[in-house]
PDB file of N, CA and C in Angstrom:
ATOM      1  N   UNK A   1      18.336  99.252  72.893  1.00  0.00           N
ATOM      2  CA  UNK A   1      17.935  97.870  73.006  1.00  0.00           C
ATOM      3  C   UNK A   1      16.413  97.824  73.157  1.00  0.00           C
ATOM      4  N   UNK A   2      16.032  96.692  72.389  1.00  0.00           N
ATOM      5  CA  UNK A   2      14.381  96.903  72.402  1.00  0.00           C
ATOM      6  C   UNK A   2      14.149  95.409  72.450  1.00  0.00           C
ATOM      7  N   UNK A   3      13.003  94.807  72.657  1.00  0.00           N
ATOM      8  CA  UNK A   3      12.525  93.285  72.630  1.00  0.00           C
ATOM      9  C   UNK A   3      11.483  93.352  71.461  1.00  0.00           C
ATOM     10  N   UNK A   4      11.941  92.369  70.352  1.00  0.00           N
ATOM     11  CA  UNK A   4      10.967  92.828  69.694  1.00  0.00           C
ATOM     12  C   UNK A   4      11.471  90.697  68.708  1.00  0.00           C
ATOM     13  N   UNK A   5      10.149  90.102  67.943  1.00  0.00           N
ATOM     14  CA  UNK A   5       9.797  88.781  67.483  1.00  0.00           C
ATOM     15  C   UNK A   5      10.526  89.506  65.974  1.00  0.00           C
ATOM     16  N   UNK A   6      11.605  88.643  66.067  1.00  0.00           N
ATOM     17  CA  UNK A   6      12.288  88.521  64.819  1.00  0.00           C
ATOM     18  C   UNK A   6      12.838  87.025  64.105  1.00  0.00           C
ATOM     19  N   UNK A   7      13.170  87.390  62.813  1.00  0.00           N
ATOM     20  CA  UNK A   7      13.634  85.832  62.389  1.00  0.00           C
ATOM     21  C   UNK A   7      15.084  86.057  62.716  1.00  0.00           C
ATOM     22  N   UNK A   8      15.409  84.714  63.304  1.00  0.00           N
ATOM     23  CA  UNK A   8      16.417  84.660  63.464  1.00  0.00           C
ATOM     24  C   UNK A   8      17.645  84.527  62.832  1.00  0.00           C
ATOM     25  N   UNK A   9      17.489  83.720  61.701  1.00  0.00           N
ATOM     26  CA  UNK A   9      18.529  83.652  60.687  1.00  0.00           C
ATOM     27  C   UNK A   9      18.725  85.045  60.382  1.00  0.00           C
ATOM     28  N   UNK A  10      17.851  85.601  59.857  1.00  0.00           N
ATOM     29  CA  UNK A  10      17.877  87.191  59.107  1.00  0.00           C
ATOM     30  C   UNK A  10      18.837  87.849  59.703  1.00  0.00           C
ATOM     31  N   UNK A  11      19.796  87.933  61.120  1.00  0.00           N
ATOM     32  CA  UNK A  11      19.744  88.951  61.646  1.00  0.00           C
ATOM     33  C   UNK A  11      21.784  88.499  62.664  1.00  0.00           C
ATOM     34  N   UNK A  12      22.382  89.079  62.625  1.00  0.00           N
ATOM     35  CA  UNK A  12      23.422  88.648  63.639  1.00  0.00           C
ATOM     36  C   UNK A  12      23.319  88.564  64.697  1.00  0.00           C
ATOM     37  N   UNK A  13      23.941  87.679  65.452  1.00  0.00           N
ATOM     38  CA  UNK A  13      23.393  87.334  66.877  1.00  0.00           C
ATOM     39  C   UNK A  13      22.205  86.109  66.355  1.00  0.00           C
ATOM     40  N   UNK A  14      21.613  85.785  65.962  1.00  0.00           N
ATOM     41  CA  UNK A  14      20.378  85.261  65.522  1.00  0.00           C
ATOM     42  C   UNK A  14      20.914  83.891  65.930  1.00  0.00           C
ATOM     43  N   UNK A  15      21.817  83.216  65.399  1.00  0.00           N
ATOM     44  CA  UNK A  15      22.569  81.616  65.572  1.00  0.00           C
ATOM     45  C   UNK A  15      22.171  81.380  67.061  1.00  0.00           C
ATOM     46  N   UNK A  16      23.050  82.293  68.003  1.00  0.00           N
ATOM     47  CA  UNK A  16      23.068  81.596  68.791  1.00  0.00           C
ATOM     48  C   UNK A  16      21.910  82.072  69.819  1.00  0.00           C
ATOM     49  N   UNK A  17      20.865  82.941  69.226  1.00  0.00           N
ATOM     50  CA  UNK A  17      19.903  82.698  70.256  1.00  0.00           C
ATOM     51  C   UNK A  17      18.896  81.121  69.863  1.00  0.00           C
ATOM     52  N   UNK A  18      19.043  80.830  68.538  1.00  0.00           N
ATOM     53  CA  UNK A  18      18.292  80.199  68.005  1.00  0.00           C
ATOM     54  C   UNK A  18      19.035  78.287  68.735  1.00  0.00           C
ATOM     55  N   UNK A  19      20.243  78.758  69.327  1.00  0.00           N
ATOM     56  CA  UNK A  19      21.112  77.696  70.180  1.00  0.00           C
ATOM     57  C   UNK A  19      20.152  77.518  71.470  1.00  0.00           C
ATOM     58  N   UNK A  20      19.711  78.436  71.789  1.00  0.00           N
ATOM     59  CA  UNK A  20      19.032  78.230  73.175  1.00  0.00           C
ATOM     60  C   UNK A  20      17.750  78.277  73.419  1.00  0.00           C
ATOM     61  N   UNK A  21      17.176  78.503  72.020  1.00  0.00           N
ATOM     62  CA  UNK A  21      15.569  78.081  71.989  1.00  0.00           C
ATOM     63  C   UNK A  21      15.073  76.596  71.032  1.00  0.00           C
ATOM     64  N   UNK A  22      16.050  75.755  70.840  1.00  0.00           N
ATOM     65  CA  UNK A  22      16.326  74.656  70.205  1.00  0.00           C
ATOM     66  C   UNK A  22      15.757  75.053  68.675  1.00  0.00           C
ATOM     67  N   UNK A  23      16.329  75.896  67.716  1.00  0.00           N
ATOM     68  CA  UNK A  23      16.778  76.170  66.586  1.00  0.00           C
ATOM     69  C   UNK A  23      15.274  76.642  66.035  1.00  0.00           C
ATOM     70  N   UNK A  24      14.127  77.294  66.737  1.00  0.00           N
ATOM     71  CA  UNK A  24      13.183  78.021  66.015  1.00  0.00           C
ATOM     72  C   UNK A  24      13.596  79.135  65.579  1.00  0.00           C
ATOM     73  N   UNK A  25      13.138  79.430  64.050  1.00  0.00           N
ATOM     74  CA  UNK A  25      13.643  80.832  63.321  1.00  0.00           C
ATOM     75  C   UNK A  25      13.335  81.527  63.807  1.00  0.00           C
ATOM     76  N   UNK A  26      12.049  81.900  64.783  1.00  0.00           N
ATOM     77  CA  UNK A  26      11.512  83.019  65.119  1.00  0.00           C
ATOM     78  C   UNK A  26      11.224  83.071  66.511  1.00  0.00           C
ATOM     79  N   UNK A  27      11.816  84.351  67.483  1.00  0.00           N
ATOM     80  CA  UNK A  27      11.809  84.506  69.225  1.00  0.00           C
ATOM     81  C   UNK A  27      11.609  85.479  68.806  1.00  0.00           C
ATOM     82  N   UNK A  28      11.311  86.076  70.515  1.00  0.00           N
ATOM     83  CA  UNK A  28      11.260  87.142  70.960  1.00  0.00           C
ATOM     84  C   UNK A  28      12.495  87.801  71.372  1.00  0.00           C
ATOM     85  N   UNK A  29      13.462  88.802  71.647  1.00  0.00           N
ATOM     86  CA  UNK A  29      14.356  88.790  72.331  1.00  0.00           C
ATOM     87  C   UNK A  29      14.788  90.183  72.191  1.00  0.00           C
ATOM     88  N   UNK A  30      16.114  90.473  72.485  1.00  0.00           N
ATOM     89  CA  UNK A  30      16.281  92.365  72.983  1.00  0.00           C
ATOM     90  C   UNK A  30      16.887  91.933  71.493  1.00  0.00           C
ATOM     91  N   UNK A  31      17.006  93.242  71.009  1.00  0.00           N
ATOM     92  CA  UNK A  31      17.659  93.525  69.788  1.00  0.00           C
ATOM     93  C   UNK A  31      18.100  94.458  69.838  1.00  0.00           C
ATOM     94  N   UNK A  32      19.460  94.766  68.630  1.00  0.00           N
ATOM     95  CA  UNK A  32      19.771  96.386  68.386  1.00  0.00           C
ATOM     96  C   UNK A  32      19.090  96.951  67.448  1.00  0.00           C
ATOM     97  N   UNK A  33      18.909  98.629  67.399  1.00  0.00           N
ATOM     98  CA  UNK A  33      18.302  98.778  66.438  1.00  0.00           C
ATOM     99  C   UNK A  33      19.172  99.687  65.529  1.00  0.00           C
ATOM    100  N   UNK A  34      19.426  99.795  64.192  1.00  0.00           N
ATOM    101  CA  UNK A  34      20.389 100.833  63.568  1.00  0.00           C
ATOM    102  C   UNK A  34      19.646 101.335  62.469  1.00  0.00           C
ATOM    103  N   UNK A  35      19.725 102.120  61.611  1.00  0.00           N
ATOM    104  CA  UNK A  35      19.121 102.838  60.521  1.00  0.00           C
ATOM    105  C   UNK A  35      18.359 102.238  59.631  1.00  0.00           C
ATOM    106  N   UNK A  36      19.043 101.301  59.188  1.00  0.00           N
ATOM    107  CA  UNK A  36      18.039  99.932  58.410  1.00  0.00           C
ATOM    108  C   UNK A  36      17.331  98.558  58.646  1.00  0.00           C
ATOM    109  N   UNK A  37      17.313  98.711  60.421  1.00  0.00           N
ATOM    110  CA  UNK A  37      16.186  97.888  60.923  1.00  0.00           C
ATOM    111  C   UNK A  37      17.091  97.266  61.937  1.00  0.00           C
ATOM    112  N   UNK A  38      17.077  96.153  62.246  1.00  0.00           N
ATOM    113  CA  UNK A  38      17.433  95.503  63.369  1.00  0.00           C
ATOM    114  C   UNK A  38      18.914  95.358  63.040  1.00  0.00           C
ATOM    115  N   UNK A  39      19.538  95.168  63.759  1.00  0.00           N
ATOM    116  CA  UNK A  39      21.200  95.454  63.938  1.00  0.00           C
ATOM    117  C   UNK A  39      21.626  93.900  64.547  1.00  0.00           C
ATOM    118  N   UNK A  40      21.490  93.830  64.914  1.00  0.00           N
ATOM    119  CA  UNK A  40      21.561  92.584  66.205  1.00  0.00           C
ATOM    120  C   UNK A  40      21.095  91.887  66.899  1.00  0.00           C
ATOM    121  N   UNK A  41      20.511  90.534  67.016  1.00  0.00           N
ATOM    122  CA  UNK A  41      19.612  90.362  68.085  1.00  0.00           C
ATOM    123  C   UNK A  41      20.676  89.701  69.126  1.00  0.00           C
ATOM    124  N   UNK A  42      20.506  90.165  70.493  1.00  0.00           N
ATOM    125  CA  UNK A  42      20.821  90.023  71.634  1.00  0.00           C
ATOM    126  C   UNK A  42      20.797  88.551  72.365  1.00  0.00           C
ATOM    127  N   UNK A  43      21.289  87.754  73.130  1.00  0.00           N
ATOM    128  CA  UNK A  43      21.356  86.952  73.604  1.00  0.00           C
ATOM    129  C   UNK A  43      20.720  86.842  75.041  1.00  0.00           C
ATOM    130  N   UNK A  44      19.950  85.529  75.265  1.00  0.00           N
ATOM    131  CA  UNK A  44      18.847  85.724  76.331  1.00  0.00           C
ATOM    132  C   UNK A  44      19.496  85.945  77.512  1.00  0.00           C
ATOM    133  N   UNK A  45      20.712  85.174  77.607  1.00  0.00           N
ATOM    134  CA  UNK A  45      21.372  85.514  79.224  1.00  0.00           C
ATOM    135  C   UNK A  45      21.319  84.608  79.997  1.00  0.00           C
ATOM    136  N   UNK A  46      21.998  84.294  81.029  1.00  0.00           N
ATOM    137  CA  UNK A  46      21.961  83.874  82.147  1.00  0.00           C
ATOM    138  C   UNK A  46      19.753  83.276  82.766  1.00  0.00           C
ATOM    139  N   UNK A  47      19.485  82.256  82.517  1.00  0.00           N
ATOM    140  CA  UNK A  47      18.183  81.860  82.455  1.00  0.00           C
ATOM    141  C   UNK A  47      18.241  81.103  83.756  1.00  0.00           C
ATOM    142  N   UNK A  48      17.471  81.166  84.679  1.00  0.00           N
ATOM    143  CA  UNK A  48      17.242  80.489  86.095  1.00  0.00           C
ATOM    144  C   UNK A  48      16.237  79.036  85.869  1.00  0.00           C
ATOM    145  N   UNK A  49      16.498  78.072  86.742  1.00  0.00           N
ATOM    146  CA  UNK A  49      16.283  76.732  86.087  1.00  0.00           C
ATOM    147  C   UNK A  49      14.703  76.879  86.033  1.00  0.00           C
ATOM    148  N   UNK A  50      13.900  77.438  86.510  1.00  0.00           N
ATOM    149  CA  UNK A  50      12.304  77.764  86.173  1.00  0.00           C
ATOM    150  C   UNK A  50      12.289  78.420  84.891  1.00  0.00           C
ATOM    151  N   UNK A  51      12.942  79.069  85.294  1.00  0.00           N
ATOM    152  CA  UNK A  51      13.131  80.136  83.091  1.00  0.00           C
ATOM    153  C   UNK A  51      13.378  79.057  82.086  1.00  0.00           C
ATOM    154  N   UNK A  52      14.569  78.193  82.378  1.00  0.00           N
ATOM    155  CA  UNK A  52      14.694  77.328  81.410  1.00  0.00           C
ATOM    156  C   UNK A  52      13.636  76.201  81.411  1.00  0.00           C
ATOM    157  N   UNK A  53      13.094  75.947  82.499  1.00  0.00           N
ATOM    158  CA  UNK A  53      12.080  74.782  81.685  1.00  0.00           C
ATOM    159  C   UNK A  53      10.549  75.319  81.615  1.00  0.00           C
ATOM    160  N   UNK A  54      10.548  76.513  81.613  1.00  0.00           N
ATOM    161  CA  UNK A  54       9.371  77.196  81.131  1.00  0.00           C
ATOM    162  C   UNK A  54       9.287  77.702  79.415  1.00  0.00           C
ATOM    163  N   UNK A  55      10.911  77.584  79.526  1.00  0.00           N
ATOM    164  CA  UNK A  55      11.210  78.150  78.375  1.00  0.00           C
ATOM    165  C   UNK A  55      11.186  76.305  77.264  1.00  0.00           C
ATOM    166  N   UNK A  56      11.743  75.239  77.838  1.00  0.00           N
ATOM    167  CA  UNK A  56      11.402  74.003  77.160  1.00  0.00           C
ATOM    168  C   UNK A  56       9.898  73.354  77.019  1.00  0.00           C
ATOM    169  N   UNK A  57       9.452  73.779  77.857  1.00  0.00           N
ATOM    170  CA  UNK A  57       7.658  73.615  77.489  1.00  0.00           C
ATOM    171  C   UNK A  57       6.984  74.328  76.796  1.00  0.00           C
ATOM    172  N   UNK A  58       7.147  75.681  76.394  1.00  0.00           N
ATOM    173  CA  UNK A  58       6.929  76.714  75.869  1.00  0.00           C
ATOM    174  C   UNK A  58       7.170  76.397  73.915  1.00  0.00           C
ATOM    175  N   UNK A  59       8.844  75.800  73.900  1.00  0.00           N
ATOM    176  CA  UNK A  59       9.025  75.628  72.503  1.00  0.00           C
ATOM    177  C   UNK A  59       7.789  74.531  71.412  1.00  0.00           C
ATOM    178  N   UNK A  60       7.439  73.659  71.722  1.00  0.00           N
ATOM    179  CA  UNK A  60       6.658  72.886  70.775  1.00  0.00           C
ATOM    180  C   UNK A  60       4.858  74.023  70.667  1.00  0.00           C
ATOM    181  N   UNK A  61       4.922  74.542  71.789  1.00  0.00           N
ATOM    182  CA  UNK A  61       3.896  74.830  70.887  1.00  0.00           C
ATOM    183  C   UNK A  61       3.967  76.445  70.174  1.00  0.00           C
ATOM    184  N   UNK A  62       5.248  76.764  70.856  1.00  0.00           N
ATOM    185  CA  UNK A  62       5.532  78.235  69.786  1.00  0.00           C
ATOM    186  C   UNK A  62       6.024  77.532  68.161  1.00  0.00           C
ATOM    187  N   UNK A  63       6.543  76.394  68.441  1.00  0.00           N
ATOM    188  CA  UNK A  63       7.003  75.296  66.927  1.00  0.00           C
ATOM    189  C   UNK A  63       5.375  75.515  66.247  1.00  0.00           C
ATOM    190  N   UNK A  64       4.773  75.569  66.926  1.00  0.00           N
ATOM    191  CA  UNK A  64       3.660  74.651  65.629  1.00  0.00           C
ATOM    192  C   UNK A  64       2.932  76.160  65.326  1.00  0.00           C
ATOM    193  N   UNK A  65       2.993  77.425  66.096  1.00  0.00           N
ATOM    194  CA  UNK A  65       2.476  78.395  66.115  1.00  0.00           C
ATOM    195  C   UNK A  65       3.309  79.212  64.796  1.00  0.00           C
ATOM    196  N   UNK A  66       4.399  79.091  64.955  1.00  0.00           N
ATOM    197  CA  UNK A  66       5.535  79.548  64.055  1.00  0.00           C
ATOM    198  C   UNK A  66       5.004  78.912  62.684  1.00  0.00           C
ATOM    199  N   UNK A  67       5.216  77.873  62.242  1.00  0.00           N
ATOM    200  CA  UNK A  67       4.529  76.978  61.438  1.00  0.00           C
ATOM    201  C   UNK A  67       3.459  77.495  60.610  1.00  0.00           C
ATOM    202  N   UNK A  68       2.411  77.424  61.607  1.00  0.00           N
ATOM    203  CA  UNK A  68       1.087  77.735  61.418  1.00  0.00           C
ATOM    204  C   UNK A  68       0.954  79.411  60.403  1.00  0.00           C
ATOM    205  N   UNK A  69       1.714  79.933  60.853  1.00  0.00           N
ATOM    206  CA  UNK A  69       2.231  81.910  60.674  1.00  0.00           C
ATOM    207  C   UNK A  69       2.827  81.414  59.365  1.00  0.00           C
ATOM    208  N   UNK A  70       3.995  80.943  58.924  1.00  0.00           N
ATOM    209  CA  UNK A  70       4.773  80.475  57.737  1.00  0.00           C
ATOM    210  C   UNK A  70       3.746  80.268  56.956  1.00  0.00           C
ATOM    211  N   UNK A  71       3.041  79.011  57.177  1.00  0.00           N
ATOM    212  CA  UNK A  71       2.137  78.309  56.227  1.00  0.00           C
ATOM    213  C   UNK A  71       0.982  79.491  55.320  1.00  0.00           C
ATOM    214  N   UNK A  72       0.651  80.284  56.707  1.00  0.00           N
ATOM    215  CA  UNK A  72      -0.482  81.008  56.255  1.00  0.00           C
ATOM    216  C   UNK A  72      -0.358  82.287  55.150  1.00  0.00           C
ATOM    217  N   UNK A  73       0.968  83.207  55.966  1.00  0.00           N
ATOM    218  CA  UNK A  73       1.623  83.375  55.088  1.00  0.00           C
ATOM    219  C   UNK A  73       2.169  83.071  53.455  1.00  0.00           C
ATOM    220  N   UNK A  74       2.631  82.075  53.428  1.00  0.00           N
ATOM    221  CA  UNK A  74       2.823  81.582  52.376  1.00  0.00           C
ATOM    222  C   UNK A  74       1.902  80.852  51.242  1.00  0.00           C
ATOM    223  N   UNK A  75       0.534  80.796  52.161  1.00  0.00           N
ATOM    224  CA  UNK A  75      -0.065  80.395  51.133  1.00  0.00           C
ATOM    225  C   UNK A  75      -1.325  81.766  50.576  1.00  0.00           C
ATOM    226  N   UNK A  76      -1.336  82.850  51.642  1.00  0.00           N
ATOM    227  CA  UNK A  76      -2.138  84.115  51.136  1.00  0.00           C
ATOM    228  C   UNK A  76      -1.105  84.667  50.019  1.00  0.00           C
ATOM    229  N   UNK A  77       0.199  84.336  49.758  1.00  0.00           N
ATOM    230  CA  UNK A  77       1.317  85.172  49.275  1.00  0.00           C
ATOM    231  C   UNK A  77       0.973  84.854  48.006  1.00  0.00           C
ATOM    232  N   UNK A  78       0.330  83.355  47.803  1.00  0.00           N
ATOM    233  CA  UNK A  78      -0.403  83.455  46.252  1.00  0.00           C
ATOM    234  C   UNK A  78      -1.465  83.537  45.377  1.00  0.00           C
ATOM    235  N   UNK A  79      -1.783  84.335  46.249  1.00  0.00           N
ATOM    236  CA  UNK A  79      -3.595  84.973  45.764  1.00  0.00           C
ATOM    237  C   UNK A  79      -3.606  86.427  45.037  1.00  0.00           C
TER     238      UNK A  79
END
């Protein structure tokens, strides 16, 4: 098990972490790892009510950060 910023769709387990970070493709979180890359991503767990609303203030601006990464991405991808 490792913590490591993955997309979430890409990956099993991915749904429902993406349930508890209000549906951003991309967290941080424990993952499995198997021969051809990530195996699983892991579920955050049991979150204490400071975790969770650190964790709801936290989402809009990892939203626009995420975004920002996509965009840039995608627009060096056609040069």
């Amino acid at each position: 098990m490792q913590p490591s910023f993955v997309y979430l769709p890409g990956v099993p387990g991915g749904d429902a972490v993406q349930k508890t970070v209000d549906g951003l493709d991309y967290f941080s979180t424990n993952i499995e790892l198997g021969a051809e890359g990530t195996k699983k991503a892991l579920p955050l767990g049991d979150l204490t009510p400071f975790e969770q609303n650190l964790l709801k203030e936290a989402i809009p601006e990892l939203r626009g950060n995420i975004e920002k990464g996509v965009k840039f991405i995608t627009e060096t991808s056609k040069l």
